[in-house]
Protein backbone atom coordinates (compact mmCIF):
# COMPACT_ATOMS: atom_id res chain seq x y z
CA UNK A 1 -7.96 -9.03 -17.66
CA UNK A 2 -8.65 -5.87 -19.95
CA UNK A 3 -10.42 -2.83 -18.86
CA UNK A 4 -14.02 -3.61 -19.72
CA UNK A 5 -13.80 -7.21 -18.31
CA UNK A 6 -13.09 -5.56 -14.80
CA UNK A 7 -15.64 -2.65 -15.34
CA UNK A 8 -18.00 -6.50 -15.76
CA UNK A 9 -16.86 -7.97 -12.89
CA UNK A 10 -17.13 -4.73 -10.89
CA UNK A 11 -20.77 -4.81 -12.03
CA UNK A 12 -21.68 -8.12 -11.21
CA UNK A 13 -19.65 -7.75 -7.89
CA UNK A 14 -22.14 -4.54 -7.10
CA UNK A 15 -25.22 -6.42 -7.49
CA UNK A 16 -27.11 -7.97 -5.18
CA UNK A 17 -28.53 -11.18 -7.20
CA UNK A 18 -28.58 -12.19 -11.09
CA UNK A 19 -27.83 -9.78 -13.98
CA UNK A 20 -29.47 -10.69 -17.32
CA UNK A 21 -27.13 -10.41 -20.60
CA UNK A 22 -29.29 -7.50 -22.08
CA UNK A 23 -28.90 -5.55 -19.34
CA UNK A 24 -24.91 -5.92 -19.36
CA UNK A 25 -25.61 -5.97 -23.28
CA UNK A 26 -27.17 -2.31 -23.09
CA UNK A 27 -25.20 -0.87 -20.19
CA UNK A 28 -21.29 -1.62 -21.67
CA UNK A 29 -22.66 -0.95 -25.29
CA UNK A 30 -21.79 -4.63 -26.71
CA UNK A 31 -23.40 -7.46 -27.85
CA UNK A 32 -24.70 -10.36 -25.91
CA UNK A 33 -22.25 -12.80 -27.41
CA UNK A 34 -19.13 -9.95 -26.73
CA UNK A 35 -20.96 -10.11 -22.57
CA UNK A 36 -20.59 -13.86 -23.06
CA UNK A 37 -16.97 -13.68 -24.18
CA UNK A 38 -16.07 -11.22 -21.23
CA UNK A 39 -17.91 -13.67 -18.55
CA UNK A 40 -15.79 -17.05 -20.12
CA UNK A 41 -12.85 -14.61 -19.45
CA UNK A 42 -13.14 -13.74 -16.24
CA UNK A 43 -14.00 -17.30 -15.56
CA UNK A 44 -10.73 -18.52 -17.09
CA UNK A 45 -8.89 -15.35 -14.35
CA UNK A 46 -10.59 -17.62 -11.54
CA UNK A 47 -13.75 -16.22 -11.19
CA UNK A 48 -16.99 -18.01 -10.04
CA UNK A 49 -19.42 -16.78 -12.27
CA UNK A 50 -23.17 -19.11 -12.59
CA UNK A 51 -25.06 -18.28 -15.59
CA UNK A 52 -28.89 -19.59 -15.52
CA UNK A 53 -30.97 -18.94 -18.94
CA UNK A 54 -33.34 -16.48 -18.24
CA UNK A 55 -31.97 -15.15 -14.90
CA UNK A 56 -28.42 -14.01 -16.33
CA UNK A 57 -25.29 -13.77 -14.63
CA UNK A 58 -24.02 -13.75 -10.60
CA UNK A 59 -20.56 -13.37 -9.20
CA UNK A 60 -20.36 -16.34 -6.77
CA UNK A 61 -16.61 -16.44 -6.11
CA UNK A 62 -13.36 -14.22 -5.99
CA UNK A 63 -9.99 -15.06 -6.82
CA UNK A 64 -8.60 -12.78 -3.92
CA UNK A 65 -6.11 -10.35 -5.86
CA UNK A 66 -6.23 -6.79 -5.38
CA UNK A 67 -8.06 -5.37 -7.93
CA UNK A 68 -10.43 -2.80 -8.17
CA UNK A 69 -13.62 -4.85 -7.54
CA UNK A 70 -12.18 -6.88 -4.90
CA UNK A 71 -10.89 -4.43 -3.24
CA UNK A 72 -14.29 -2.34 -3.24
CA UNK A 73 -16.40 -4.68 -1.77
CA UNK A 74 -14.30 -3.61 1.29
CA UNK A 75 -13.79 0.39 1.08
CA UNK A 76 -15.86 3.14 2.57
CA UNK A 77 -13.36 5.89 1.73
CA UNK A 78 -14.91 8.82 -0.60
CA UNK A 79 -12.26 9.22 -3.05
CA UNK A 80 -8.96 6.71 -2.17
CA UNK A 81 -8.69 3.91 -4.69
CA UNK A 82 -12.06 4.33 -5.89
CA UNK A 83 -10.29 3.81 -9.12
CA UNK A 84 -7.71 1.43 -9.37
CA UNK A 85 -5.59 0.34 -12.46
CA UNK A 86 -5.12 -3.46 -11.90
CA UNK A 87 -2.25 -5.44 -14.14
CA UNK A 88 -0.86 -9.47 -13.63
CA UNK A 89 2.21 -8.26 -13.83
CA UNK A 90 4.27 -4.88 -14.18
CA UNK A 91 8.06 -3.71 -14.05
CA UNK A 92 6.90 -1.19 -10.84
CA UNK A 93 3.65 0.08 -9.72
CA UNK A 94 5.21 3.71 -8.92
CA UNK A 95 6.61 4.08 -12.32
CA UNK A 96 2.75 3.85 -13.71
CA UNK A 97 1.11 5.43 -11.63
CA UNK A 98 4.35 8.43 -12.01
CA UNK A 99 3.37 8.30 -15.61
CA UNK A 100 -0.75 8.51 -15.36
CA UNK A 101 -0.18 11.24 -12.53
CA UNK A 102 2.20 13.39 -15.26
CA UNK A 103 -1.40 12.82 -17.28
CA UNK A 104 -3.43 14.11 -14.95
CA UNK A 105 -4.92 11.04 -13.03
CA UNK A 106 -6.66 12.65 -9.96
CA UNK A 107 -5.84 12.20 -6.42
CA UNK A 108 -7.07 8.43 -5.06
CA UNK A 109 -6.03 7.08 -8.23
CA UNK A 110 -4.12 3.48 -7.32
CA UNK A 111 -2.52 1.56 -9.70
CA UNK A 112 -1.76 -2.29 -8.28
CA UNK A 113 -0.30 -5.31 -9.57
CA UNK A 114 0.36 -9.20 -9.07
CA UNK A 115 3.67 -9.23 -9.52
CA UNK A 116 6.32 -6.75 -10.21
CA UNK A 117 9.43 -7.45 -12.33
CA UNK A 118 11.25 -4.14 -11.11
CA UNK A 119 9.90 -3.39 -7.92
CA UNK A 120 12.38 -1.16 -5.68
CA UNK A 121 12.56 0.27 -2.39
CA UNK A 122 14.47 3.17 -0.70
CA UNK A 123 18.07 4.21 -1.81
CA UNK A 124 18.06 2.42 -4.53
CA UNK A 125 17.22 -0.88 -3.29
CA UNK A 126 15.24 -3.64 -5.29
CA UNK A 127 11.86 -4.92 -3.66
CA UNK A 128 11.90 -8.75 -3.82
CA UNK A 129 8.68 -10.02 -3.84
CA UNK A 130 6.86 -13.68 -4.65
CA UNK A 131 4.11 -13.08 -7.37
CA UNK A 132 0.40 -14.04 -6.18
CA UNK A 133 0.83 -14.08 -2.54
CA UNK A 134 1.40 -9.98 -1.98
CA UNK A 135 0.76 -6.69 -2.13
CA UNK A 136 2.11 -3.89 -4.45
CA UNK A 137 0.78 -0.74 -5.31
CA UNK A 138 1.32 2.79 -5.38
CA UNK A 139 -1.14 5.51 -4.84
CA UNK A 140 -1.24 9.47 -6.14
CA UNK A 141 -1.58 12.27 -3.84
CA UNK A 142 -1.71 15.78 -4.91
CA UNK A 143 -1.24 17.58 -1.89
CA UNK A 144 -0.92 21.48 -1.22
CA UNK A 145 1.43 21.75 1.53
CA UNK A 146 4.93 23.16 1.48
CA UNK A 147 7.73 20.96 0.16
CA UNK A 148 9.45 20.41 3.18
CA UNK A 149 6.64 18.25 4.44
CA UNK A 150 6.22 15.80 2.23
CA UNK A 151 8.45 13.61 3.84
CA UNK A 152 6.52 13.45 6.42
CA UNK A 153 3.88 11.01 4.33
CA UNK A 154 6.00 7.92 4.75
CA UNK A 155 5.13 7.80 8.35
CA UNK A 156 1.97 8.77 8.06
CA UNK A 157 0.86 5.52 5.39
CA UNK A 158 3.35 3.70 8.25
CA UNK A 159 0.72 4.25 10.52
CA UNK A 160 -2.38 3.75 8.31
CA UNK A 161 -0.38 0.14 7.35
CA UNK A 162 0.16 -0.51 11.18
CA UNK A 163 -3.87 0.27 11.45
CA UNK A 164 -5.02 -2.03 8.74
CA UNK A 165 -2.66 -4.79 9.82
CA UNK A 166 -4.59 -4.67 13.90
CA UNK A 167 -7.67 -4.24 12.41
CA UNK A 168 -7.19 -7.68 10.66
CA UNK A 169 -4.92 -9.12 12.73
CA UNK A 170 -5.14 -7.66 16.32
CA UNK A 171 -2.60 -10.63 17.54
CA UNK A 172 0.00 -10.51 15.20
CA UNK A 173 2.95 -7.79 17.56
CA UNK A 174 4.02 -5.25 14.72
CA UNK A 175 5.78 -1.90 14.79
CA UNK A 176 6.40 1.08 12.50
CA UNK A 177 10.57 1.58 12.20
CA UNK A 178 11.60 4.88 10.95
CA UNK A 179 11.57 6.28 8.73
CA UNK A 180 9.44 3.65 6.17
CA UNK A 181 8.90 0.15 7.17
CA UNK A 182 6.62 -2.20 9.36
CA UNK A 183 8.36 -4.71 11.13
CA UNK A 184 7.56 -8.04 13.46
CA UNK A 185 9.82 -9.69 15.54
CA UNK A 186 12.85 -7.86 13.94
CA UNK A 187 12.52 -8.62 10.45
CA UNK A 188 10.58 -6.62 7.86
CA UNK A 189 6.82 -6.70 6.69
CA UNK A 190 6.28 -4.31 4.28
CA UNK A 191 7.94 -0.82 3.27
CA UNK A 192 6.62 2.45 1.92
CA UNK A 193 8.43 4.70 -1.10
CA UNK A 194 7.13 8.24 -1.61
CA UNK A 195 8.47 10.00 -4.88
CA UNK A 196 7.61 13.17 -5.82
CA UNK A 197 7.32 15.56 -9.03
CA UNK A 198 7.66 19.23 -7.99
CA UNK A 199 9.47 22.47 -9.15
CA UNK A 200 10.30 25.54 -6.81
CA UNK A 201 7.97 25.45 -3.33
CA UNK A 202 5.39 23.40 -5.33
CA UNK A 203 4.62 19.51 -5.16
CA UNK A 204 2.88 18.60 -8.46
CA UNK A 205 1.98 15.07 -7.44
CA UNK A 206 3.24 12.41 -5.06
CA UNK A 207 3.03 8.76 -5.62
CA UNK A 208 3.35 6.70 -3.04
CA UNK A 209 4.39 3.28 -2.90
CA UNK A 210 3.47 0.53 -0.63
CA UNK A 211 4.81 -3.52 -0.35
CA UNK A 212 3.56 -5.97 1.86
CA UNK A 213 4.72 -9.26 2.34
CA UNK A 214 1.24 -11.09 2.85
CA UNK A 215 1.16 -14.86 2.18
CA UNK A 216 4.42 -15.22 1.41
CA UNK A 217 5.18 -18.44 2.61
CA UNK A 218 9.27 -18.51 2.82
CA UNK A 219 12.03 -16.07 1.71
CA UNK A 220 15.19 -16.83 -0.18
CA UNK A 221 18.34 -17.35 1.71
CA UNK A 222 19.95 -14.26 1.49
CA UNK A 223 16.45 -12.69 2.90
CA UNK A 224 15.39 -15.28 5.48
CA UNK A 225 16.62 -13.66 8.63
CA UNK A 226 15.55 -9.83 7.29
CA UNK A 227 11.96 -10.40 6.00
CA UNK A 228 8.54 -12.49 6.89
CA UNK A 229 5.54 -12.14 5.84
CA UNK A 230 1.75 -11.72 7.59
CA UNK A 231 1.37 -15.56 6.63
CA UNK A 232 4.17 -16.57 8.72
CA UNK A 233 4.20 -13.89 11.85
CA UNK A 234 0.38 -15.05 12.47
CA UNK A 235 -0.12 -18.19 11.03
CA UNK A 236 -2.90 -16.60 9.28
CA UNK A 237 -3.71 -16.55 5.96
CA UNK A 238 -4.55 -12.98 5.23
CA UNK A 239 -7.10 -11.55 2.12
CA UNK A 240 -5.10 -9.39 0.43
CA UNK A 241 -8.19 -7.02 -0.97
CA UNK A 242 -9.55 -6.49 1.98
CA UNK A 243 -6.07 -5.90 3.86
CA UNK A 244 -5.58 -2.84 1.19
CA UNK A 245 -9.22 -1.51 1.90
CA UNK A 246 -8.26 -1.25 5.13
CA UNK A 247 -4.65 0.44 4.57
CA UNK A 248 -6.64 3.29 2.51
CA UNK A 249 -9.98 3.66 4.69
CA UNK A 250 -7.93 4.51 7.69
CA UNK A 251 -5.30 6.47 5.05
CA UNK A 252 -7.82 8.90 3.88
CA UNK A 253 -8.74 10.83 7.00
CA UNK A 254 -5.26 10.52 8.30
CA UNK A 255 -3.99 12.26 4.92
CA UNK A 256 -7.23 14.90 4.89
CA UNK A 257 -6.26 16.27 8.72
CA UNK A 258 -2.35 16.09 8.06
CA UNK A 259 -3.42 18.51 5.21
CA UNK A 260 -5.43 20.87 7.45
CA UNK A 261 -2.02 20.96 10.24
CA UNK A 262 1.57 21.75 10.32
CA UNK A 263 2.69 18.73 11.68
CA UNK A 264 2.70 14.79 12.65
CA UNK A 265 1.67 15.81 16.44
CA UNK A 266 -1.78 14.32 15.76
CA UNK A 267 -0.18 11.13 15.36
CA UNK A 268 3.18 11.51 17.19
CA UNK A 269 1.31 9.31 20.29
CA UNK A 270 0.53 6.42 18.12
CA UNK A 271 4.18 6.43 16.27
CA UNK A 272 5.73 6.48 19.72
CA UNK A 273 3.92 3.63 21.16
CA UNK A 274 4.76 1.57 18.11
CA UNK A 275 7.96 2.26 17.33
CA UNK A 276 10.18 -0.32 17.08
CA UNK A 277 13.38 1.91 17.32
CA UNK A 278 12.41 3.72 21.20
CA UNK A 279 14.63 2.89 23.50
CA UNK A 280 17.36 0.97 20.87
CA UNK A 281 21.02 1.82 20.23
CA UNK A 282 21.65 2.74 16.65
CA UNK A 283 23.86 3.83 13.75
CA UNK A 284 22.32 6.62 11.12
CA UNK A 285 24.19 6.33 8.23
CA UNK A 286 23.73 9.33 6.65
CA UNK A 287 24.85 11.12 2.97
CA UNK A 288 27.50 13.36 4.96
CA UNK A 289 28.24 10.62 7.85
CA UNK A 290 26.84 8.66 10.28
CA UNK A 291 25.27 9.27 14.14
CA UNK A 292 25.72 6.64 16.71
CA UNK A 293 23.77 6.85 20.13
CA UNK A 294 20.00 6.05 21.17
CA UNK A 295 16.74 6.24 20.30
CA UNK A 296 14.95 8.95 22.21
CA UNK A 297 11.89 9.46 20.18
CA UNK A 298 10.81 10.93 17.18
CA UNK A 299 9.68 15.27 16.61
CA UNK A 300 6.51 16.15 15.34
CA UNK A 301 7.98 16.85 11.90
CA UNK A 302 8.87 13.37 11.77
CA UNK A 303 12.98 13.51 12.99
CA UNK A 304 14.42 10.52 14.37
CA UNK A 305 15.96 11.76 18.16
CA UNK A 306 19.02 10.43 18.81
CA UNK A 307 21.20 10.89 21.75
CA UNK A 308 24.80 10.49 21.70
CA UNK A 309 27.18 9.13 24.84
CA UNK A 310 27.59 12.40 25.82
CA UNK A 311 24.34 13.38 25.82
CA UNK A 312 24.67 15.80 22.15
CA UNK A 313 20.88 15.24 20.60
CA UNK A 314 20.02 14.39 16.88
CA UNK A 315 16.85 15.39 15.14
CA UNK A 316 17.93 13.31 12.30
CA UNK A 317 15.10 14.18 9.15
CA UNK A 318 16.31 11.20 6.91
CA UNK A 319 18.92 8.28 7.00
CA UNK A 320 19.22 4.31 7.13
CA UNK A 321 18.95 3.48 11.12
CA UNK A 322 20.43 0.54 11.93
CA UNK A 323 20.73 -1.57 15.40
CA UNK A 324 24.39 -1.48 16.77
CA UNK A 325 25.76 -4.61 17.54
């Protein structure tokens, strides 16, 4: 779907009855037969569009991806992903949206896409994902806070995740493991990657990324026992647009008052109570070693307390935690 066949759609998605080809004509600037061309395209993408002669054109049906008109008929934030770049397919959502945020794309801005052929998680990692069924996308953030904080984002879109995924699904048990994932019965849901551009004390954009197995209905071998998906945790097919609404209208005012304070304390009550790591024995591998002991909590600056056999504490600001066996 090009540009101004989604700048259609989110017109006809906007309106509340039939719009006639000359008004389309006249507001995109185009001819009736290039409105015609743009409606038989977005009917080939899946789209329920009825045309009546002399009425004009209504959206009856969406296909359910998460793209910018979907996803709007579900948002009441003010600024997040009120513009959204939507592709079928792209190697990774957080190297576009890197790239339009090095242009200058303004703070909100999410880019999303169907599938991703180079999708990639933390350390490294590759993000497998089945095309159609999930969600990946990566938003930009331009915030004005010292560099040592930004770190403290991942948890904070943890949380907004957890949020969306109650709000939708208030049976499904889920729980935020530090420092970037959302997990359900021990295996992984989705995963947040925050990458930064910045020089000296100053952060020139953030982009972070966000994947969420949502109708995924199995998982190849070597991932079987690791991952699930919404789909299978609830047994509940879940709409993808309106999930991501929901991520970014309880992201927004989380992100505005972290911006106004020094700290996660504001949200240190909610991370505790769903934490899947409280109370677990764990390894940290870290890059100069690794921390054995358990799971005390987490600091308002987002560290991971761990307490050793002899009762030495951790505030451990980054690392892979795994269970000990």
């Amino acid at each position: 779907m090009n540009e101004v066949s989604q700048q259609i759609l989110g017109r006809l998605s906007s309106a509340s009855g039939f719009l006639s080809g000359a008004a389309l004509s006249r507001e995109f600037g185009m001819t009736r037969s290039a409105v015609w061309k743009h409606i038989m395209m977005l009917r080939r993408g899946g789209y329920g569009i009825e045309a009546l002669s002399g009425r004009g054109y209504r959206l009856s049906s969406m296909t359910g991806t998460p793209s910018g008109p979907e996803v709007a008929r579900f948002l009441n934030t003010s600024a997040f992903a009120r513009e959204m770049v939507w592709e079928e397919e792209l190697v990774s959502t957080n190297t576009t949206a890197r790239v339009l945020a090095g242009k200058g794309a303004a703070e909100g801005l999410v880019v999303s896409a169907d599938r991703q052929t180079g999708g990639r998680g933390r350390l490294g990692r590759s993000w497998e994902s089945a095309p159609g069924v999930n969600i990946h996308c990566s938003l930009v953030l331009r915030p004005r806070v010292p560099l040592q904080r930004i770190p403290q984002l991942t948890l904070l879109v943890a949380v907004a995740i957890h949020k969306a995924i109650a709000s939708l699904l208030p049976d499904l048990s889920a729980a935020i493991k530090w420092p970037n994932d959302i997990y359900s019965d021990g295996r992984k849901l989705a995963g947040v990657l925050c990458e930064m551009e910045s020089e000296a004390d100053c952060a020139h954009f953030v982009v972070v990324g966000i994947g969420i197995n949502v109708n995924q209905e199995s998982f190849p071998p070597h991932l079987s026992q690791s991952a699930t998906s919404l789909l299978l945790a609830s047994g509940r097919i879940a709409s993808r647009p309106q999930l991501l609404a929901e991520i970014f209208n309880h992201f927004e005012p989380l992100y505005h008052e972290w911006c106004e304070v020094d700290d996660l304390a504001f949200v240190l009550d909610y991370l505790e109570r769903h934490a899947w790591l409280k109370d677990r024995e764990v390894e940290v591998s870290r890059l100069h070693g690794k921390i054995a002991g358990r799971v005390s909590g987490l600091s308002a600056l987002g560290e991971l307390r761990v307490v050793e056999s002899d009762g030495t504490v951790h505030l451990i600001g980054s690392g892979e935690a795994t269970l000990k066996q």
